[in-house]
N, C-alpha and C. Protein backbone atom coordinates (compact mmCIF):
# COMPACT_ATOMS: atom_id res chain seq x y z
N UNK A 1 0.82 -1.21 0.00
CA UNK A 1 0.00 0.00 0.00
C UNK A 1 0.85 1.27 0.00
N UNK A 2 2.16 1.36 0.91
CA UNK A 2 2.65 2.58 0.62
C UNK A 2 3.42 2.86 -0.42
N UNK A 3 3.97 1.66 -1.04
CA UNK A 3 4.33 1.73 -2.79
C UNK A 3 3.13 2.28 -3.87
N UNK A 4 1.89 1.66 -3.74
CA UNK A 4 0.78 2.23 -4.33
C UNK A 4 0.92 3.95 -3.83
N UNK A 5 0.68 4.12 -2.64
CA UNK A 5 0.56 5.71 -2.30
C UNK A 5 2.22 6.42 -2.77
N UNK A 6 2.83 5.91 -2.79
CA UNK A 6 4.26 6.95 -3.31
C UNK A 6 3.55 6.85 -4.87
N UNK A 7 3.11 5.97 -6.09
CA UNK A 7 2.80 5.96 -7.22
C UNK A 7 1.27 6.88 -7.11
N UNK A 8 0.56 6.92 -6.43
CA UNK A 8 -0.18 7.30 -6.58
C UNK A 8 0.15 9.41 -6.57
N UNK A 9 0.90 9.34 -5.49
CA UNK A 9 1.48 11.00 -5.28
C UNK A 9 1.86 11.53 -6.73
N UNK A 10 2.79 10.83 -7.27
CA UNK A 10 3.39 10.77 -8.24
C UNK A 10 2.49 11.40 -9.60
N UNK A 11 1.81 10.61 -9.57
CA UNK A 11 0.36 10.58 -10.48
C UNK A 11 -0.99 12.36 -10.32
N UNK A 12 -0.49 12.39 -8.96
CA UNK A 12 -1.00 13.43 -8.83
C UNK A 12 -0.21 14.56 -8.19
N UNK A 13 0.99 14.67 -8.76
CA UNK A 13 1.94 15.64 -8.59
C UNK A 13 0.94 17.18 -8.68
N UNK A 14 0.56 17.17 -10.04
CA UNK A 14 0.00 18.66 -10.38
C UNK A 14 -1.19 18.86 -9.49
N UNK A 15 -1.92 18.07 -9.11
CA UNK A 15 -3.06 18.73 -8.47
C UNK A 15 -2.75 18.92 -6.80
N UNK A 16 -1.88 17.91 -6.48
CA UNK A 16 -1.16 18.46 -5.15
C UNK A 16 -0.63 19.67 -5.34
N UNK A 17 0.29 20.32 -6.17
CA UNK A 17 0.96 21.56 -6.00
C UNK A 17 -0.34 22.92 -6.18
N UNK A 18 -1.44 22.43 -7.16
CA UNK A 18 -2.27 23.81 -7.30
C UNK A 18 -2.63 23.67 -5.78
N UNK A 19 -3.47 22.71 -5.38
CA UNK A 19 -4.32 23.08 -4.02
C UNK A 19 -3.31 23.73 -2.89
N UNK A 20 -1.47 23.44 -2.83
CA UNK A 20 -1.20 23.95 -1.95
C UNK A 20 -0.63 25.75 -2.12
N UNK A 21 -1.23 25.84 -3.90
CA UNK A 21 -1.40 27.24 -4.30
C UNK A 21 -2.24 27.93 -4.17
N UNK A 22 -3.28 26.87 -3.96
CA UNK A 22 -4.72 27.88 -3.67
C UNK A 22 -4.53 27.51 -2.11
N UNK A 23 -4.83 26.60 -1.54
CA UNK A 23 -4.98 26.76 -0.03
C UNK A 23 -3.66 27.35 0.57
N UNK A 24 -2.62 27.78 0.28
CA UNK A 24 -1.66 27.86 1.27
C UNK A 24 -0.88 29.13 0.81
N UNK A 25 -1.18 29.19 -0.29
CA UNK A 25 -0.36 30.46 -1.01
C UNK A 25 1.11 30.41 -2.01
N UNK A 26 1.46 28.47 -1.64
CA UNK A 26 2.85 28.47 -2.10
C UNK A 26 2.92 28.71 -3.63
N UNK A 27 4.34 28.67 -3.90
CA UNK A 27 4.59 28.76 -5.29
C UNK A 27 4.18 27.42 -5.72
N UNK A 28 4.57 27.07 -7.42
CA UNK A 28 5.30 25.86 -7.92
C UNK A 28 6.47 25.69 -7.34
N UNK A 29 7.20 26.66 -7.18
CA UNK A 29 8.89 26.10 -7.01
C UNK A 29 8.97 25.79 -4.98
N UNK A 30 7.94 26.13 -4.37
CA UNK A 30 8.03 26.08 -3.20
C UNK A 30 7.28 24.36 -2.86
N UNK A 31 6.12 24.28 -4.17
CA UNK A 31 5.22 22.97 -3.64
C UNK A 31 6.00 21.70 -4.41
N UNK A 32 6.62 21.81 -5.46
CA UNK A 32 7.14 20.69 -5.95
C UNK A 32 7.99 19.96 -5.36
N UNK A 33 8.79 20.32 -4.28
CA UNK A 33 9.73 19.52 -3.71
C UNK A 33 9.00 18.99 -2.77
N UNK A 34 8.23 19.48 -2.30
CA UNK A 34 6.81 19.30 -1.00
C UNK A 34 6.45 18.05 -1.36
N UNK A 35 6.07 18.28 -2.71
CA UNK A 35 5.82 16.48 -3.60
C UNK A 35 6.25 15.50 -3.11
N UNK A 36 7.81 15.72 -3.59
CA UNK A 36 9.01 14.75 -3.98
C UNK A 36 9.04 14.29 -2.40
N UNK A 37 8.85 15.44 -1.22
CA UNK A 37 9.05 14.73 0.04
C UNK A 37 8.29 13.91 0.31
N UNK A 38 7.08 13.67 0.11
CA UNK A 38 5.93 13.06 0.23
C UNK A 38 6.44 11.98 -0.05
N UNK A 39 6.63 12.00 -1.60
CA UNK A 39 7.09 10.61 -2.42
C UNK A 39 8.07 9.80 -1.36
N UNK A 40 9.02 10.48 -0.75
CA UNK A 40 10.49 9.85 -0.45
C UNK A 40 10.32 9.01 1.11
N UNK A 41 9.21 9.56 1.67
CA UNK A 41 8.34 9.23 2.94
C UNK A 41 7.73 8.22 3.06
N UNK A 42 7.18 7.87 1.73
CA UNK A 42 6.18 6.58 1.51
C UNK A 42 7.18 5.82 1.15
N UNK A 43 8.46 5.71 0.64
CA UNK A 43 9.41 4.86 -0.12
C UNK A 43 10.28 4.41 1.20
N UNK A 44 10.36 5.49 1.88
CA UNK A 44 11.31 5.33 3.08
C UNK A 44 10.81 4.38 4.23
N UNK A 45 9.65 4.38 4.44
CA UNK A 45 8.99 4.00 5.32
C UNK A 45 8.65 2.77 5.12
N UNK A 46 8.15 2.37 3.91
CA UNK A 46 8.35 0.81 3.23
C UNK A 46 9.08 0.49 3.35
N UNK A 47 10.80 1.18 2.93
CA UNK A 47 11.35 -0.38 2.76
C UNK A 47 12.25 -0.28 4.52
N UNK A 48 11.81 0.42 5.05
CA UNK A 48 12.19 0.35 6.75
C UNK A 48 11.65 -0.35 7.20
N UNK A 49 10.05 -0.44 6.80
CA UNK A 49 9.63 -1.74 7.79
C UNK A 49 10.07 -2.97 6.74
N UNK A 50 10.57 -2.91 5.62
CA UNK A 50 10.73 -4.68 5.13
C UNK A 50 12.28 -4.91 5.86
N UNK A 51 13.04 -4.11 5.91
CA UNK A 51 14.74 -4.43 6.88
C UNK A 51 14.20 -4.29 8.50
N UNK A 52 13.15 -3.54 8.94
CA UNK A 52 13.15 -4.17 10.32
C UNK A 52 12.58 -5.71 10.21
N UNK A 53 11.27 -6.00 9.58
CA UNK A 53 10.75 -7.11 9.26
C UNK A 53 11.94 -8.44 9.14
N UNK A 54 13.17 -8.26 8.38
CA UNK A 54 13.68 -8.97 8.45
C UNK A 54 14.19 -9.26 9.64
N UNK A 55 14.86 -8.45 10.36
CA UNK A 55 15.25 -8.56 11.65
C UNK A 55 14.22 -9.75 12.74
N UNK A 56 15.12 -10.76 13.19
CA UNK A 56 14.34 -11.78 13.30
C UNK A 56 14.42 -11.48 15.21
N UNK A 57 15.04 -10.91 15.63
CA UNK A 57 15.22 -11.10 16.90
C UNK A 57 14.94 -9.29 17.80
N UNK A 58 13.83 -8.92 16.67
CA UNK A 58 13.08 -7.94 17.17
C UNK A 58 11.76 -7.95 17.05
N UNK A 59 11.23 -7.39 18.18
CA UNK A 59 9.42 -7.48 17.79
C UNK A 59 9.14 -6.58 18.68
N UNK A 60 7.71 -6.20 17.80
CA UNK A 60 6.93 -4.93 17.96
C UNK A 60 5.47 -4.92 17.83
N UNK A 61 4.83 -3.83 18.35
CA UNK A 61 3.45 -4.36 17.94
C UNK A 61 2.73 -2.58 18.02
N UNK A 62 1.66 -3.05 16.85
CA UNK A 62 1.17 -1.73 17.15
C UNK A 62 0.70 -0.40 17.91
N UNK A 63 0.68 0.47 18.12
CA UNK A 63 0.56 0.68 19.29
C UNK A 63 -1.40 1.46 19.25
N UNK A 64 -1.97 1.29 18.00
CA UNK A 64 -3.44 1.43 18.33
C UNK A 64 -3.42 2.75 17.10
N UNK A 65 -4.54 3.99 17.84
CA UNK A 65 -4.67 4.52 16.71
C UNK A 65 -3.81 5.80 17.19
N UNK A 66 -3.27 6.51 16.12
CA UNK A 66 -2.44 7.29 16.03
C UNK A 66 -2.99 8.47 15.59
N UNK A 67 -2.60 9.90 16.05
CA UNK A 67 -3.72 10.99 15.89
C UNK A 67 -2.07 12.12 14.89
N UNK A 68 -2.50 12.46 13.85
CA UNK A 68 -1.54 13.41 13.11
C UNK A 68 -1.95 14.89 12.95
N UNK A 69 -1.24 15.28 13.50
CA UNK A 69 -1.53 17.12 13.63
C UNK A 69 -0.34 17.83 13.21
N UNK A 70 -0.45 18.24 11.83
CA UNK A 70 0.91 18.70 11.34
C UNK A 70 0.60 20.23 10.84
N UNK A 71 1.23 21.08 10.41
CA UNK A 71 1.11 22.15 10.66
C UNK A 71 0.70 22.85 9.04
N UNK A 72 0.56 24.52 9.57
CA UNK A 72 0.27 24.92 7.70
C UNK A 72 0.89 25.12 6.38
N UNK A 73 2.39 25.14 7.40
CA UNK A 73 2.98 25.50 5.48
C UNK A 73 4.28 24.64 5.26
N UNK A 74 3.52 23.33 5.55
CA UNK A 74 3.62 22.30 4.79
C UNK A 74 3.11 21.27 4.73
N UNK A 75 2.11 21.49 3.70
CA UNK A 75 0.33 20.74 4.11
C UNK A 75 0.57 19.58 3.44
N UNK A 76 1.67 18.83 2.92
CA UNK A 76 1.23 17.57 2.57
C UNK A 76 2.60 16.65 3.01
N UNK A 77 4.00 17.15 2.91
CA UNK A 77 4.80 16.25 3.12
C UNK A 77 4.97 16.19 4.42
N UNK A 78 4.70 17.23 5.58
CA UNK A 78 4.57 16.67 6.87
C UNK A 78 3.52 15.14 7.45
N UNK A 79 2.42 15.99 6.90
CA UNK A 79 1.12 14.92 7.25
C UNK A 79 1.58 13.64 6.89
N UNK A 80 1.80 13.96 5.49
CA UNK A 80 2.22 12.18 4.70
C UNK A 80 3.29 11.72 5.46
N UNK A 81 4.27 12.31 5.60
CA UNK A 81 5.60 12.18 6.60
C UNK A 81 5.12 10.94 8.12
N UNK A 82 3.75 11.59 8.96
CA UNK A 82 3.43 11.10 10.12
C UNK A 82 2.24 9.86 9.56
N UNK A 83 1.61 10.05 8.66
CA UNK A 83 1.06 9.17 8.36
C UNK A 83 1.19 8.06 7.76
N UNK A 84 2.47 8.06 6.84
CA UNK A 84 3.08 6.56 6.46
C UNK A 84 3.85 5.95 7.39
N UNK A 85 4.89 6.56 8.74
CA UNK A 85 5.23 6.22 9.62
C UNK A 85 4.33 5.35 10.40
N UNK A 86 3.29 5.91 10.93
CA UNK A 86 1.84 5.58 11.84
C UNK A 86 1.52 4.14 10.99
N UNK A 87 0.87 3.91 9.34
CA UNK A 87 0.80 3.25 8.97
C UNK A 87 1.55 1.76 8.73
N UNK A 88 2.90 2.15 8.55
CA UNK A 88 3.67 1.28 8.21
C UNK A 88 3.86 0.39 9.56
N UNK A 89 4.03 1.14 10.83
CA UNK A 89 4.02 0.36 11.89
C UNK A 89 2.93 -0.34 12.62
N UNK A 90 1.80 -0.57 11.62
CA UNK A 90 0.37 -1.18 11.73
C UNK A 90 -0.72 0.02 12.50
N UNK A 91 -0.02 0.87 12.73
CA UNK A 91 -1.74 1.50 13.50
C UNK A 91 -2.47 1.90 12.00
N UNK A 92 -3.99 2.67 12.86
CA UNK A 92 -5.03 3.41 12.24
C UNK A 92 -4.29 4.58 12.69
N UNK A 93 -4.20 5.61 11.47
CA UNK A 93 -4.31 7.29 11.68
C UNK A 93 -5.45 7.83 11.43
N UNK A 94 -5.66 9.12 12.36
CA UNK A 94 -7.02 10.05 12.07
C UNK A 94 -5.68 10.76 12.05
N UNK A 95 -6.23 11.79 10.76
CA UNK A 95 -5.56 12.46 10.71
C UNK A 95 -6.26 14.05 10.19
N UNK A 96 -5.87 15.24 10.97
CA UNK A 96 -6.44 16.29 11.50
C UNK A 96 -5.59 17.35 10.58
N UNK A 97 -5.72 17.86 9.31
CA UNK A 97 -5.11 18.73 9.37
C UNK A 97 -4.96 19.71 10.14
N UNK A 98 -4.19 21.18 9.79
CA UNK A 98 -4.19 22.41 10.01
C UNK A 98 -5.58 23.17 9.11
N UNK A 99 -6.45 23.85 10.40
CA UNK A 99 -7.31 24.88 9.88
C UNK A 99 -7.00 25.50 8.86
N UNK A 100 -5.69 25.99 8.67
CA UNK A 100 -5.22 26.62 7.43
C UNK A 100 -5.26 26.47 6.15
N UNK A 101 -4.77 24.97 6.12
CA UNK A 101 -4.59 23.52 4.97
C UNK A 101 -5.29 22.63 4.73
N UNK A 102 -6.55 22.96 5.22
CA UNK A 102 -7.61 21.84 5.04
C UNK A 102 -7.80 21.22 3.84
N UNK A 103 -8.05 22.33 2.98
CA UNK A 103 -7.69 21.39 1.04
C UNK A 103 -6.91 20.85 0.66
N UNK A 104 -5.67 21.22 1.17
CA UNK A 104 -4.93 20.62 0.93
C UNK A 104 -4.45 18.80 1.33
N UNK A 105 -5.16 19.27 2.84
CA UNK A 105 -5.14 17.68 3.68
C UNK A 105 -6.12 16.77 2.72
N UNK A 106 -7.35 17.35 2.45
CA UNK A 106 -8.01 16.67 1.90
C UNK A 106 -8.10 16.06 0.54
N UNK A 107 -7.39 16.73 -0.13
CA UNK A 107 -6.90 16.26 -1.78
C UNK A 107 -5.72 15.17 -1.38
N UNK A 108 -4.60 15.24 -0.19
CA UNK A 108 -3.48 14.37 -0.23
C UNK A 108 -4.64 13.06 0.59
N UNK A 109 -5.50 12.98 1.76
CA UNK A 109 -6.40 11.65 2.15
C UNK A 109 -7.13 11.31 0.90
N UNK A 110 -7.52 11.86 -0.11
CA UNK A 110 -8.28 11.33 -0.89
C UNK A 110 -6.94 10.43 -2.09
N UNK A 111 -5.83 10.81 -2.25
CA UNK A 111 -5.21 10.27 -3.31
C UNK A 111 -4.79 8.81 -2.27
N UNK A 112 -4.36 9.32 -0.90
CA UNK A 112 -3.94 7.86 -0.28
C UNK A 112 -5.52 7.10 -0.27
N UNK A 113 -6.72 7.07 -0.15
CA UNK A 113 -7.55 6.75 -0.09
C UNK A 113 -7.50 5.85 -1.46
N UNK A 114 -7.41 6.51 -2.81
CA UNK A 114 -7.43 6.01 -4.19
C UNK A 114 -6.33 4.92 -4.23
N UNK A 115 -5.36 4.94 -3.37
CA UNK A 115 -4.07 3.98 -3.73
C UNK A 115 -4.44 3.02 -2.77
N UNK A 116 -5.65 2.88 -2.28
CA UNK A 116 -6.18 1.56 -1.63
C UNK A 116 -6.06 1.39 0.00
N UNK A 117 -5.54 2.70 0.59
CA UNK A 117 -5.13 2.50 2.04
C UNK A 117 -6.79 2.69 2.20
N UNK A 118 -7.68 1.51 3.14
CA UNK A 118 -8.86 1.64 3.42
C UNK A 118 -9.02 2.56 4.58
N UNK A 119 -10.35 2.90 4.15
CA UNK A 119 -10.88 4.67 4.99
C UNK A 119 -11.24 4.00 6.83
N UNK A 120 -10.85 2.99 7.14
CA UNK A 120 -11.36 2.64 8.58
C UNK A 120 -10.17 2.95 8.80
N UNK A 121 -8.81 2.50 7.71
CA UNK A 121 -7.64 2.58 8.99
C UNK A 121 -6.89 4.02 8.86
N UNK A 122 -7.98 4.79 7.78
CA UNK A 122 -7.31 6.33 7.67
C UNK A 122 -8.27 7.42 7.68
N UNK A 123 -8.07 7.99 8.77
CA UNK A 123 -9.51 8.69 8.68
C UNK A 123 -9.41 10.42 8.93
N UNK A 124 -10.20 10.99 8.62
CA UNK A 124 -9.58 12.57 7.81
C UNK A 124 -10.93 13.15 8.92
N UNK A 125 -10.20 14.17 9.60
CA UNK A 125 -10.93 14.80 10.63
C UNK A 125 -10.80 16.42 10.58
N UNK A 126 -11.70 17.06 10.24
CA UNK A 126 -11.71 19.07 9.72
C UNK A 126 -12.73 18.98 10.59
N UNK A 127 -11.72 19.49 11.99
CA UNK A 127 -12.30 19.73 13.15
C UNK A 127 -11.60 21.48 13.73
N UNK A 128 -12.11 22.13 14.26
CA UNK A 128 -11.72 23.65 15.04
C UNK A 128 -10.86 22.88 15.82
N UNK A 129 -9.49 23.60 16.33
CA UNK A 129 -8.95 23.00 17.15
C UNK A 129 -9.65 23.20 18.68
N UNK A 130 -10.42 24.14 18.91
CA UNK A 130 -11.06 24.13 20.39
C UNK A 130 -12.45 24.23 19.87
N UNK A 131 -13.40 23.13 20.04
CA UNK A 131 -13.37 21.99 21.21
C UNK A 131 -13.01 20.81 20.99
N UNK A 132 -12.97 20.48 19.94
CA UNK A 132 -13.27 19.02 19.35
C UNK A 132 -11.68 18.37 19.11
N UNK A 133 -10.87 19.54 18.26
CA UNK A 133 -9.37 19.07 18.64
C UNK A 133 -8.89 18.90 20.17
N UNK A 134 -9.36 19.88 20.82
CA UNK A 134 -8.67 19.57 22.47
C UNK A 134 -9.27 17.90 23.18
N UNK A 135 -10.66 17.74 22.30
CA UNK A 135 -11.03 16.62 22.68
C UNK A 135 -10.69 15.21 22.22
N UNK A 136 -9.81 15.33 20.90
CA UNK A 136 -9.38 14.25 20.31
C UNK A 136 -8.00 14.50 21.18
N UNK A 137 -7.39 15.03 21.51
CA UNK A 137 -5.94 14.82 22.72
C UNK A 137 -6.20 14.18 23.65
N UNK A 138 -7.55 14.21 24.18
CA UNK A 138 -7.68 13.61 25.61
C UNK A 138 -8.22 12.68 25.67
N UNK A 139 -9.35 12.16 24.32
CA UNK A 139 -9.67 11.02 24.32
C UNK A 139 -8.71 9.56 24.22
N UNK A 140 -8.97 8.91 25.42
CA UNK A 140 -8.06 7.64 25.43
C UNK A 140 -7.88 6.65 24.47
N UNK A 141 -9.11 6.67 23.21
CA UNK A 141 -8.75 5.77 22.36
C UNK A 141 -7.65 6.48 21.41
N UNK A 142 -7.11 7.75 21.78
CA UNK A 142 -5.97 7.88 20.94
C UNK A 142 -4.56 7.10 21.65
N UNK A 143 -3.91 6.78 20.93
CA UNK A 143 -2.99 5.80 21.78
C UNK A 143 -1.29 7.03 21.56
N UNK A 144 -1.40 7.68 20.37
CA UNK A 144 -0.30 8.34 20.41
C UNK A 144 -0.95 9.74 19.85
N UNK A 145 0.23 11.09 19.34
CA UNK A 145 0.14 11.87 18.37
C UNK A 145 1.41 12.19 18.18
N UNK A 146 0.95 12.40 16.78
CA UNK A 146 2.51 13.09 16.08
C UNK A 146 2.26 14.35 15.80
N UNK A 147 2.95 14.87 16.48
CA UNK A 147 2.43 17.15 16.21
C UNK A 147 3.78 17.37 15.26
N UNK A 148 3.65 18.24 14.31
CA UNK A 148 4.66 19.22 14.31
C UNK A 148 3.84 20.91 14.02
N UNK A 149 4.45 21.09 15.33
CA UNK A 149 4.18 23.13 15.22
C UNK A 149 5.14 23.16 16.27
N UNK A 150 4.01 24.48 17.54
CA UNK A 150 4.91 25.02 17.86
C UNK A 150 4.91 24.42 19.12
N UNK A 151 5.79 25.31 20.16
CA UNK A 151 6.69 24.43 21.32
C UNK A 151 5.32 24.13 22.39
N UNK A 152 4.78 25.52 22.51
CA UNK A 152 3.54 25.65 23.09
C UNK A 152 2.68 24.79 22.68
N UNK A 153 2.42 24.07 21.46
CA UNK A 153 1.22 23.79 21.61
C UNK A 153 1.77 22.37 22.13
N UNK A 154 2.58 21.61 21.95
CA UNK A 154 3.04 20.21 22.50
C UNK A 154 2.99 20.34 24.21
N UNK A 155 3.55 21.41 24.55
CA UNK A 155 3.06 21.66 25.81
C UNK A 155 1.44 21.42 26.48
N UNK A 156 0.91 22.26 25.75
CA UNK A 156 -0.56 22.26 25.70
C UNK A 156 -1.02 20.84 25.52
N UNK A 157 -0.83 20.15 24.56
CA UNK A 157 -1.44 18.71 24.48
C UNK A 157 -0.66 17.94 25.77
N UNK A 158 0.12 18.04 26.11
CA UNK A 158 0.78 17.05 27.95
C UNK A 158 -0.01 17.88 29.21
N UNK A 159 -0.32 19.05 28.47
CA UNK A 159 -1.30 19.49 29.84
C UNK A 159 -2.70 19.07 29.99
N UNK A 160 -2.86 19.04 28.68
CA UNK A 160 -4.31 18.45 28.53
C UNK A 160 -4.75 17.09 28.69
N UNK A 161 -3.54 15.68 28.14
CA UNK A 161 -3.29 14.77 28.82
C UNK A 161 -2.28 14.22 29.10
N UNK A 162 -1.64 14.57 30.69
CA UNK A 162 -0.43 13.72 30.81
C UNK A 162 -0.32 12.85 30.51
N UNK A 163 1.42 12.35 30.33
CA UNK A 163 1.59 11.49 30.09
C UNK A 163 1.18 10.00 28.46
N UNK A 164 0.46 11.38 27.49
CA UNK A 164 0.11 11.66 26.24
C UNK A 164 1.81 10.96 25.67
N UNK A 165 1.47 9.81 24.82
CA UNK A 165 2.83 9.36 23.75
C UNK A 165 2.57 10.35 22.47
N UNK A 166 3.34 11.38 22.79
CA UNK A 166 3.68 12.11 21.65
C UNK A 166 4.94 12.37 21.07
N UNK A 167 5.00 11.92 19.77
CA UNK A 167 5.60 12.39 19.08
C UNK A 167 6.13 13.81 18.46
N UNK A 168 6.83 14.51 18.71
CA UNK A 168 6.89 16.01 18.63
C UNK A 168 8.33 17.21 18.21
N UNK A 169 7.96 17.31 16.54
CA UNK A 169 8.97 18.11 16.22
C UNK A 169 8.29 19.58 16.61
N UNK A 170 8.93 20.22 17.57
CA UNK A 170 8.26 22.14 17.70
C UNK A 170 9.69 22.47 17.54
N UNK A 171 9.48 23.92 17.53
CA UNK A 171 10.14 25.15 17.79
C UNK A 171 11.64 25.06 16.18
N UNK A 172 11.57 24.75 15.31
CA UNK A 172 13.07 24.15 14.77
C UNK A 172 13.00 24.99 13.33
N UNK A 173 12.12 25.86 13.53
CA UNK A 173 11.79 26.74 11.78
C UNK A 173 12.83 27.66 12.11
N UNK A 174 13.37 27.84 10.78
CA UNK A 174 14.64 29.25 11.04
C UNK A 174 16.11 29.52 11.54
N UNK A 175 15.98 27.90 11.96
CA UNK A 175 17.84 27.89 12.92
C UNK A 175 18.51 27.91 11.81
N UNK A 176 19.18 29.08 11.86
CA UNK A 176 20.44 29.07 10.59
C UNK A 176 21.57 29.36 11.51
N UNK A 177 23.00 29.24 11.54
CA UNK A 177 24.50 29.40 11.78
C UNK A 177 24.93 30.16 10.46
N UNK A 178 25.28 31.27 10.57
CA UNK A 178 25.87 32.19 9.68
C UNK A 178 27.09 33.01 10.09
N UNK A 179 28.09 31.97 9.76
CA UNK A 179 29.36 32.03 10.24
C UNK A 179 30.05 33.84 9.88
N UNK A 180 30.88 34.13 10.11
CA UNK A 180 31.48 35.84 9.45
C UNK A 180 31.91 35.03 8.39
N UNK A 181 32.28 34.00 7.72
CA UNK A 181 32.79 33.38 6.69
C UNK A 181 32.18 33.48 5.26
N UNK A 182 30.53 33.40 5.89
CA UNK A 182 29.52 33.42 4.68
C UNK A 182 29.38 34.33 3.90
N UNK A 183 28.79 34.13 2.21
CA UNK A 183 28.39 35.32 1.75
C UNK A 183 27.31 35.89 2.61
N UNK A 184 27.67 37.40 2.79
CA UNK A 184 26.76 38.25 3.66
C UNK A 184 25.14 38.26 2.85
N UNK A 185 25.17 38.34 1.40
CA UNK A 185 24.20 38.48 0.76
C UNK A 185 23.49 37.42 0.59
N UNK A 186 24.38 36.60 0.53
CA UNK A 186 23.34 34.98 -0.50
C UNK A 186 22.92 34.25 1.73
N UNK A 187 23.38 34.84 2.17
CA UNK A 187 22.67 34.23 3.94
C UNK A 187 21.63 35.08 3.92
N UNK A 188 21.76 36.58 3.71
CA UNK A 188 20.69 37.39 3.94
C UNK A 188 19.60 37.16 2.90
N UNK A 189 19.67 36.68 2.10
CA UNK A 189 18.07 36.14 1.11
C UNK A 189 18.10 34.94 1.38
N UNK A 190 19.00 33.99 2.34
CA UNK A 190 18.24 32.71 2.30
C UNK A 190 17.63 32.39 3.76
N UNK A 191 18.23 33.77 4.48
CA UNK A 191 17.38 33.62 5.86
C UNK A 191 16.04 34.76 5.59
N UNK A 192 15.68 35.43 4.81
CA UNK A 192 14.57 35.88 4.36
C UNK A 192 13.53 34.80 4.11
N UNK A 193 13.99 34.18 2.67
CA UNK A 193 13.22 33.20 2.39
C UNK A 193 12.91 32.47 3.58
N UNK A 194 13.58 31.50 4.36
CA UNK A 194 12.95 30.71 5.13
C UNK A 194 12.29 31.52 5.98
N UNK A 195 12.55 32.65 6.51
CA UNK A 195 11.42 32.74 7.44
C UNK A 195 9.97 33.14 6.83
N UNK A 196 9.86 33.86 5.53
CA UNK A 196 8.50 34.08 5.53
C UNK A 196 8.21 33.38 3.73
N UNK A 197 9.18 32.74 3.50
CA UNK A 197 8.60 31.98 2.31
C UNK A 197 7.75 30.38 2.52
């Protein structure tokens, strides 16, 4: 299935990049690699679980359903990122976009949907984050989440339920090292770009 969903991305390269032009604002040259990450996520993640799989003197087991909350401006290779992970290691994902990226979430669940991942074990939730998101954190049939935003809000979800298995990239947009060594110019447009491209 996640060989089908990397072919399937593939297949729908162009209509992934408009929606994250209309929902998100990006360019072409900002959404196409967005693609390719997607693609490299579903490839990666396959053949990780066929070399753990081989591994005969390890075992694992699912850990239930897995809740994905990834952020807005990067509405498809994050999500896909937490959701072929989640998948590959046997759980169910609900997966929640960003208020922001909702079209976008929803054009990338519908292509994994088309590449055969069935809709019980993937399920697409365009919920407000207060009430109904604060309530999918605390409900116990979530067994994990994978966030990426900000530092606060991972905070926020362990306050809401301790001791919550989360998964959690925050705070990591923008760290650049710009030695006195560097071109002064080509650092100063590429720490532009990242912060507000």
């Amino acid at each position: 299935l996640l060989a089908e969903a990397a072919q399937k991305l593939r297949e729908k390269r162009g209509d992934l990049i408009g929606v994250m032009i209309t929902d998100g604002g990006k360019t072409p040259f900002e959404s196409d690699p967005e693609i390719s990450e997607a693609i490299d996520f579903a490839e990666y993640y396959r053949r990780s679980i066929i070399k753990m799989d081989a591994c005969k003197d390890i075992t694992w087991k699912a850990k239930g359903t897995i809740l994905v909350a990834p952020p807005w401006n990067f509405p498809i290779s994050i999500p896909a990122g937490g959701i072929f992970a989640a998948l590959a290691a046997g759980n169910c994902v609900i997966f929640k976009p960003a208020p922001e990226a909702v079209l976008s979430g929803w054009v990338l669940v519908q292509a994994l949907w088309e590449a055969g991942i069935p809709k019980d074990v993937l399920q697409f939730v365009n919920c407000a984050d207060e009430p109904v998101g604060t309530k999918l954190i605390s409900d116990l049939r979530i067994n994990g989440v994978i966030l990426t935003g900000a530092t606060s809000t991972a905070r926020f979800f362990l306050k809401t339920r301790p001791g919550l298995d989360l998964a959690a990239e925050t705070g990591g947009k923008n760290a650049m090292i710009i030695t006195g060594m560097s071109d002064r110019d080509l650092a100063i447009k590429d720490l532009v770009q990242s912060a507000f491209g």
